[in-house]
N, C-alpha and C. Protein backbone atom coordinates (compact mmCIF):
# COMPACT_ATOMS: atom_id res chain seq x y z
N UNK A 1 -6.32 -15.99 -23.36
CA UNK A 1 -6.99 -15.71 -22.10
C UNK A 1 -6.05 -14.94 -21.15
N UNK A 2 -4.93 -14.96 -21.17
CA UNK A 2 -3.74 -14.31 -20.69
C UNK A 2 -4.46 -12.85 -20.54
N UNK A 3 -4.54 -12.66 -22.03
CA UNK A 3 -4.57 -11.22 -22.41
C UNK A 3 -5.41 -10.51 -21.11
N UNK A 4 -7.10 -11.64 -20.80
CA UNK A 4 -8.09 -11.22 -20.16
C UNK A 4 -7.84 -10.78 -18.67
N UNK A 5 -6.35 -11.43 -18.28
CA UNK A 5 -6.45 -11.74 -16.85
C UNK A 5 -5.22 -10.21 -16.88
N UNK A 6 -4.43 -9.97 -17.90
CA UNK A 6 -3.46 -8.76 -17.67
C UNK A 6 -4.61 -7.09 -17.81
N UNK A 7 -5.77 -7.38 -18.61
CA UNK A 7 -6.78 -6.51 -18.65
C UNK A 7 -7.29 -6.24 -17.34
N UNK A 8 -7.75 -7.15 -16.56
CA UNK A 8 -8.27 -7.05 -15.47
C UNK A 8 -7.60 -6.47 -14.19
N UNK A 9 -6.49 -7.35 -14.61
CA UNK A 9 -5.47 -7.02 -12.99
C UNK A 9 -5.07 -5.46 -13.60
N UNK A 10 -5.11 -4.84 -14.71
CA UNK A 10 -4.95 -3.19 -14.96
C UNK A 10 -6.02 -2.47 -14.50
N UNK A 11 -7.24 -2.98 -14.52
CA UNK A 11 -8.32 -2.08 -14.17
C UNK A 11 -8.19 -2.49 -12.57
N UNK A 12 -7.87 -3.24 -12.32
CA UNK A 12 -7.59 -3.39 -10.55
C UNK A 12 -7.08 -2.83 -10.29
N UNK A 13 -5.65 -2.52 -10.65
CA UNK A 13 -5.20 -1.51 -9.98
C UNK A 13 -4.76 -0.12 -10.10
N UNK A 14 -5.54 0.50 -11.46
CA UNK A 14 -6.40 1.72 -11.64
C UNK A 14 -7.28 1.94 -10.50
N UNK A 15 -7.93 1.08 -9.55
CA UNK A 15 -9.11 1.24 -9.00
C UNK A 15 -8.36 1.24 -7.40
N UNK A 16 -7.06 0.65 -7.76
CA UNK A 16 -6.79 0.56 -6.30
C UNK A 16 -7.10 -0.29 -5.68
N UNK A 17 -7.03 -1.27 -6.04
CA UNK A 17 -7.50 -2.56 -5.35
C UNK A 17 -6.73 -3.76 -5.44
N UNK A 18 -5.48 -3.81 -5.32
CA UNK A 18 -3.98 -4.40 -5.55
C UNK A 18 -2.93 -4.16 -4.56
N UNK A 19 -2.95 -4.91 -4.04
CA UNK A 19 -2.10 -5.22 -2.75
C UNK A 19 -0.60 -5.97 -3.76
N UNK A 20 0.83 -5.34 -3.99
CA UNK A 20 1.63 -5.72 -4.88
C UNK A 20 3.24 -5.79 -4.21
N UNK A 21 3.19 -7.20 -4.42
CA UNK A 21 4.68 -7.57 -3.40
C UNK A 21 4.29 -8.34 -2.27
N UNK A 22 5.47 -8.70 -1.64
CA UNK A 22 5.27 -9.84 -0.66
C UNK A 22 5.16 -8.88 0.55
N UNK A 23 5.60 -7.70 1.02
CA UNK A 23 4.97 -7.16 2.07
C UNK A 23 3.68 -6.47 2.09
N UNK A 24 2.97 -5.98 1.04
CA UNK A 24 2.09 -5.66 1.15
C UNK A 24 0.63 -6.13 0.93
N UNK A 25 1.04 -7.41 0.34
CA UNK A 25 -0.07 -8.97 0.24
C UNK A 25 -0.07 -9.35 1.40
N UNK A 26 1.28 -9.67 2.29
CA UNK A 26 1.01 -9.74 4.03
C UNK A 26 -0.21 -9.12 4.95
N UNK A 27 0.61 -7.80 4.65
CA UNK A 27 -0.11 -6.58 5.20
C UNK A 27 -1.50 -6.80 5.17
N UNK A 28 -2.17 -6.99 3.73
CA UNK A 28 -3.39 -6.54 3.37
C UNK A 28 -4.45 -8.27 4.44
N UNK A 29 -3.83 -9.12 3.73
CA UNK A 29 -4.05 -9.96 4.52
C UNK A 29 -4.23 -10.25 5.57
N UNK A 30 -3.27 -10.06 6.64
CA UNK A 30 -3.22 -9.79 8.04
C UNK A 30 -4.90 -8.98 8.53
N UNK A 31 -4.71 -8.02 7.61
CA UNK A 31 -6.24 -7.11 8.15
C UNK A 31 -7.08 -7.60 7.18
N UNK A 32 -7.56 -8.60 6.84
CA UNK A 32 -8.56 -9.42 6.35
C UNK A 32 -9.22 -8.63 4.97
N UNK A 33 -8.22 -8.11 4.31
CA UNK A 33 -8.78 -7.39 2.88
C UNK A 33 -8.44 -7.96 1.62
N UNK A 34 -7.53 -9.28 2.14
CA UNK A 34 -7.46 -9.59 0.32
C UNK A 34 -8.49 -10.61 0.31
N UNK A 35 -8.61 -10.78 -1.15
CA UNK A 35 -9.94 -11.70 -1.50
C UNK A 35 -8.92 -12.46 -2.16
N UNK A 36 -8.00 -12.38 -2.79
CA UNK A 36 -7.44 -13.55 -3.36
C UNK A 36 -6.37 -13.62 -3.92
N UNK A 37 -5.32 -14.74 -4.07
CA UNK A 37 -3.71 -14.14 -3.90
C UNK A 37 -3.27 -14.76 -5.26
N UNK A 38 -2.08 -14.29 -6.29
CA UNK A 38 -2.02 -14.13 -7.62
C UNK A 38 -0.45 -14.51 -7.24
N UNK A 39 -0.15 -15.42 -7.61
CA UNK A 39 1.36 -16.16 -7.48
C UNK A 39 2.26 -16.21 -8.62
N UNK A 40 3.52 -15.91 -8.82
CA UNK A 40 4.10 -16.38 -10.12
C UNK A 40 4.58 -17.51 -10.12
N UNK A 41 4.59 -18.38 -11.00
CA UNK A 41 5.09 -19.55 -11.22
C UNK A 41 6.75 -19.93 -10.27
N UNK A 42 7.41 -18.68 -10.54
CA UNK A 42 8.81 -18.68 -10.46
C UNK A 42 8.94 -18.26 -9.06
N UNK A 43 7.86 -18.40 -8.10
CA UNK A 43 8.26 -17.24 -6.50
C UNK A 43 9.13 -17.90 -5.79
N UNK A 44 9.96 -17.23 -5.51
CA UNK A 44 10.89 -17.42 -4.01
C UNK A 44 10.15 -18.32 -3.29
N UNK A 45 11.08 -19.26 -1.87
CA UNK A 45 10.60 -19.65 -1.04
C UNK A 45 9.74 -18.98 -0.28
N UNK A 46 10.09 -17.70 0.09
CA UNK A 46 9.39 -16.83 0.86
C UNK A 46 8.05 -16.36 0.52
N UNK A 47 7.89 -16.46 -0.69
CA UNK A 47 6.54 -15.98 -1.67
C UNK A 47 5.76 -17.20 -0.99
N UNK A 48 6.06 -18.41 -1.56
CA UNK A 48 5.98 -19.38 -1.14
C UNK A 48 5.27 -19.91 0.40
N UNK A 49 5.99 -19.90 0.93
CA UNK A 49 5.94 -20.03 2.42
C UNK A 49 4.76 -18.59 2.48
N UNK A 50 4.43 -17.47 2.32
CA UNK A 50 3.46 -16.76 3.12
C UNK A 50 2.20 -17.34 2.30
N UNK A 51 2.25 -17.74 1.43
CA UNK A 51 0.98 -17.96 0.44
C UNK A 51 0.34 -19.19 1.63
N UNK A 52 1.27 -20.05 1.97
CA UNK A 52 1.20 -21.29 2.65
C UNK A 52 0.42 -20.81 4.05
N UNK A 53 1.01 -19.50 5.01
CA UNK A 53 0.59 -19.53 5.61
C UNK A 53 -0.67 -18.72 5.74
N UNK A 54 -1.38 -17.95 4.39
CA UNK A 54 -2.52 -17.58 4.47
C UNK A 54 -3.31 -18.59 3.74
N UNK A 55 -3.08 -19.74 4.24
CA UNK A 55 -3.89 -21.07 3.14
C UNK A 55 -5.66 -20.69 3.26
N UNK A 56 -5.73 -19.87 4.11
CA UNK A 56 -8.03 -19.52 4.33
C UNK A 56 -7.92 -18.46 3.12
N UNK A 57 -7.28 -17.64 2.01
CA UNK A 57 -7.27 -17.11 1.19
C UNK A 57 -7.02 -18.00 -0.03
N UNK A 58 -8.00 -17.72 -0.85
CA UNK A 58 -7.23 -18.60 -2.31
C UNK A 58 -6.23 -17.85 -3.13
N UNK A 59 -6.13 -19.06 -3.53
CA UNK A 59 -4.63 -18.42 -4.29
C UNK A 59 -4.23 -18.95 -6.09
N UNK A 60 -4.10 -18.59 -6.75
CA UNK A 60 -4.24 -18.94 -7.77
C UNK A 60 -2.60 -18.91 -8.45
N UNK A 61 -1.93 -19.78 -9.04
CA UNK A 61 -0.70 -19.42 -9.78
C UNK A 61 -0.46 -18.79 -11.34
N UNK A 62 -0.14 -17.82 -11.75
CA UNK A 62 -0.08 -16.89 -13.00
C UNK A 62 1.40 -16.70 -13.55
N UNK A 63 1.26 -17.14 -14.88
CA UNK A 63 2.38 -16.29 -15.52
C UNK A 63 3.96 -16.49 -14.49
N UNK A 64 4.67 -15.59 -14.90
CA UNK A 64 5.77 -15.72 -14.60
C UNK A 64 6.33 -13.92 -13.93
N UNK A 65 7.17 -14.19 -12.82
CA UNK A 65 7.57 -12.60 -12.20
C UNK A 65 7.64 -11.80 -13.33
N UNK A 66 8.31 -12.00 -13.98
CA UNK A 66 8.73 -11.16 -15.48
C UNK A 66 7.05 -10.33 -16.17
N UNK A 67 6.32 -11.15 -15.88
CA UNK A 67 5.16 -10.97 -16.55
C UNK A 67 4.27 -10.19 -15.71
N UNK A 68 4.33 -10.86 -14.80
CA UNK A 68 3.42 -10.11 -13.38
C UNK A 68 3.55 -8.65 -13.39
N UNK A 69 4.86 -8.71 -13.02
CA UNK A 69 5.86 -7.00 -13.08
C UNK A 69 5.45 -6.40 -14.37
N UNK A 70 5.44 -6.85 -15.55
CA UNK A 70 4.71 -5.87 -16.60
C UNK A 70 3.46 -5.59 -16.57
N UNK A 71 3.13 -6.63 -16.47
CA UNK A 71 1.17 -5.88 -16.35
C UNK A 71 0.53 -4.58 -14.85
N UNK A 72 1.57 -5.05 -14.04
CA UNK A 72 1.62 -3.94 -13.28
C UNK A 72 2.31 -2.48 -13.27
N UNK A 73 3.33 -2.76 -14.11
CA UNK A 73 4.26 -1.51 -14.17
C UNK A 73 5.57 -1.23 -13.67
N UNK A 74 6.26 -3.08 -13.09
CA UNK A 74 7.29 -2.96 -12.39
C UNK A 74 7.93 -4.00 -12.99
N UNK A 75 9.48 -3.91 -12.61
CA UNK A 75 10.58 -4.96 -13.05
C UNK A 75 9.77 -6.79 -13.15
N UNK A 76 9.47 -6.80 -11.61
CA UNK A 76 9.30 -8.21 -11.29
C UNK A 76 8.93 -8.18 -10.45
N UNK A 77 7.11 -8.99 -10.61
CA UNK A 77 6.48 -8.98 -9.09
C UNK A 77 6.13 -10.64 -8.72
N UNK A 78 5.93 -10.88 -7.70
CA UNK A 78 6.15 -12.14 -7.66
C UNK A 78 4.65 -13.00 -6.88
N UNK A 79 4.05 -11.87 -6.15
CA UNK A 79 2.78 -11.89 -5.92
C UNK A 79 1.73 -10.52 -5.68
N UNK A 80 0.43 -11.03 -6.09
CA UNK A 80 -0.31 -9.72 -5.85
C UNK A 80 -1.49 -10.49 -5.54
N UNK A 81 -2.16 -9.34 -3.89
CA UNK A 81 -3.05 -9.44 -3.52
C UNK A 81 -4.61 -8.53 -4.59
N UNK A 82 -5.59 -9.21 -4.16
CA UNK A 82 -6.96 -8.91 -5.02
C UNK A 82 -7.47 -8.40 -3.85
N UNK A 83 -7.58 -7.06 -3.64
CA UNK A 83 -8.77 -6.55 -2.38
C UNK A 83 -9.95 -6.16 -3.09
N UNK A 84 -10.63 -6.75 -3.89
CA UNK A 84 -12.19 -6.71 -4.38
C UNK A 84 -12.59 -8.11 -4.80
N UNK A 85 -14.12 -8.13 -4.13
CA UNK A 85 -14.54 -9.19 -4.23
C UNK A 85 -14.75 -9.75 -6.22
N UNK A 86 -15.23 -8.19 -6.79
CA UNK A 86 -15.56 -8.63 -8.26
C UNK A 86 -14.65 -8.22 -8.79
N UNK A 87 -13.70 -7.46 -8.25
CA UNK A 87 -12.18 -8.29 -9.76
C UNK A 87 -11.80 -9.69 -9.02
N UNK A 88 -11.92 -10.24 -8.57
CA UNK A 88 -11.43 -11.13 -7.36
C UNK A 88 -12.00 -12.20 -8.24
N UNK A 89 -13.69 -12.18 -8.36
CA UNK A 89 -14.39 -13.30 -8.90
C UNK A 89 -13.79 -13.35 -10.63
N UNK A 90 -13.61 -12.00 -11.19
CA UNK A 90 -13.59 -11.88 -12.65
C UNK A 90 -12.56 -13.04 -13.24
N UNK A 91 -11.14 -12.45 -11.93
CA UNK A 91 -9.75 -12.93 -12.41
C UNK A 91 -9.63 -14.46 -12.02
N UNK A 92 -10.13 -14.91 -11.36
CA UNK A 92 -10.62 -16.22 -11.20
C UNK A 92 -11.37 -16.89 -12.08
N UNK A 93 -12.51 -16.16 -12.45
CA UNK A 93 -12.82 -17.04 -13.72
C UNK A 93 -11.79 -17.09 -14.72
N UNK A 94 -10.87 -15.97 -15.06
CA UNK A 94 -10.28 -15.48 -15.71
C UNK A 94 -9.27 -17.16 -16.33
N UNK A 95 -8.55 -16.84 -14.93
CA UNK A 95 -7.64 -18.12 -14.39
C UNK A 95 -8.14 -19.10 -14.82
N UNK A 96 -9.20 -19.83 -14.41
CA UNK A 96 -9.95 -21.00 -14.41
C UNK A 96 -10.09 -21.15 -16.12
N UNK A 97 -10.47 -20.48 -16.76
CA UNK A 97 -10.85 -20.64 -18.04
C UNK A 97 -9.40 -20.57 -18.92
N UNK A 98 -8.71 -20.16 -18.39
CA UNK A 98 -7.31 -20.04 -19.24
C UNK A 98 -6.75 -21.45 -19.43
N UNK A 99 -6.42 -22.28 -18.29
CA UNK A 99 -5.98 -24.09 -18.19
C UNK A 99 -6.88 -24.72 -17.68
């Protein structure tokens, strides 16, 4: 199910709809565009702590930075925002059905 949720978050952000990193999951947030926040197991306090303070956004925990960062195209990401409602719902089921 892994596989389903690294498929998805690729066509997300082909589409542009990936808010990626801890300043720009802020960002997107702040102006009320993410639909839903994608955590690595391994995040910093700081990852941490902002996830905490956008607690009216859900948030789901995935994989590991190492992993995150590949399915996106970078070293190591540690969170990524979902600005669409239906990759938003997909990767959530996605999640949900995986554990």
């Amino acid at each position: 199910m892994e596989q389903r949720i690294k498929s998805l978050i690729g066509f997300a952000q082909r589409a542009g709809k990936l808010a990626i990193g801890r300043s720009a999951v802020r960002a997107t947030c702040l102006r009320h565009r993410c639909v839903v926040i994608l955590v690595a197991h391994d995040a910093s306090d700081k990852v941490i702590k902002l996830v905490k303070e956008m607690s009216d956004i859900p948030h789901h925990t995935v994989s590991d930075k190492q992993k995150l960062g590949e399915w996106v195209g970078r070293n190591e990401v540690a969170i990524i925002g979902v600005l669409d409602y239906d990759f938003a719902k997909s990767i959530t089921k996605a999640v949900k059905n995986q554990g």
